[in-house]
Protein backbone atom coordinates (compact mmCIF):
# COMPACT_ATOMS: atom_id res chain seq x y z
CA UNK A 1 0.00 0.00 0.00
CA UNK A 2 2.98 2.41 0.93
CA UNK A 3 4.50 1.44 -2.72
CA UNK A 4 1.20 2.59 -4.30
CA UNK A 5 0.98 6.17 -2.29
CA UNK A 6 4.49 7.04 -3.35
CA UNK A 7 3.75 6.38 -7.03
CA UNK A 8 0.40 8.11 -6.99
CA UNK A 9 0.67 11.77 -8.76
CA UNK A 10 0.58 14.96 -7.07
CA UNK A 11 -0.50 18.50 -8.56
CA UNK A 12 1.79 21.15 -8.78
CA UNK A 13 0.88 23.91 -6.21
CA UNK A 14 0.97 26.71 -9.48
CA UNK A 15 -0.17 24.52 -12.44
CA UNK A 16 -2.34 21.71 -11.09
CA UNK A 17 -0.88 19.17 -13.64
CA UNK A 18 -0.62 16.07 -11.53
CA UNK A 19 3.45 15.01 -11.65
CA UNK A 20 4.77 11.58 -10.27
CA UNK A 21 6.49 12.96 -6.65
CA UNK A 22 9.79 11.62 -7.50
CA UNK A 23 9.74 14.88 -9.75
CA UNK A 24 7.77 17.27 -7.74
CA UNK A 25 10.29 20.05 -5.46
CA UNK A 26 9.29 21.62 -2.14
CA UNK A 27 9.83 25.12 -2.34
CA UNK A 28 9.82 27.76 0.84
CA UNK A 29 7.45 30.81 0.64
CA UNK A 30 5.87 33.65 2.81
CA UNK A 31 3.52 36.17 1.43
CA UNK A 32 5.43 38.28 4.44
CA UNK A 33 7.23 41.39 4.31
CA UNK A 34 9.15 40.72 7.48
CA UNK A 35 12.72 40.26 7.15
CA UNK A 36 13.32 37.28 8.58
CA UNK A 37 9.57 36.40 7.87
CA UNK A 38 7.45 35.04 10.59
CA UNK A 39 7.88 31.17 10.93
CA UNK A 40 3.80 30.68 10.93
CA UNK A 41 3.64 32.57 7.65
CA UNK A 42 5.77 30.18 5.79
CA UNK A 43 4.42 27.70 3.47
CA UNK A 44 6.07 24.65 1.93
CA UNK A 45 4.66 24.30 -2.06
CA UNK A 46 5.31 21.09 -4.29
CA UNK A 47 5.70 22.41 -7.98
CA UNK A 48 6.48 20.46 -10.90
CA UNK A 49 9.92 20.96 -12.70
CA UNK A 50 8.83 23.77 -15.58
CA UNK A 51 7.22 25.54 -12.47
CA UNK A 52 10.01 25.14 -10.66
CA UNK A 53 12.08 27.02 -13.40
CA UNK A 54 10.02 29.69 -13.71
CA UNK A 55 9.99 30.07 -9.52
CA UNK A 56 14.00 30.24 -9.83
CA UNK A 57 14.05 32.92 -12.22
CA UNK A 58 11.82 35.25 -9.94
């Protein structure tokens, strides 16, 4: 059963397209303006790899 969770797909946090989790990333973001940001206001996203490209580049 723990086989079958790992290969079910996930969707990407931005896109929605479901993506196997072996490919999905966890980024770290805040919609804060504190600098350091408030450790409740930090989310953890899974986004797909051509998300994930277009994260890096902002």
């Amino acid at each position: 059963m723990i086989k079958t969770e790992l290969l079910t797909p996930l969707p990407c946090r931005w896109c929605a397209t479901l993506t196997a989790p072996t490919e999905l990333q966890t980024v770290k973001v805040t919609r804060s303006m504190q600098n350091p940001p408030p450790p409740d206001s930090i989310e953890e996203w899974l986004l797909c790899p051509r998300c994930l490209e277009h994260y890096e580049k902002m």
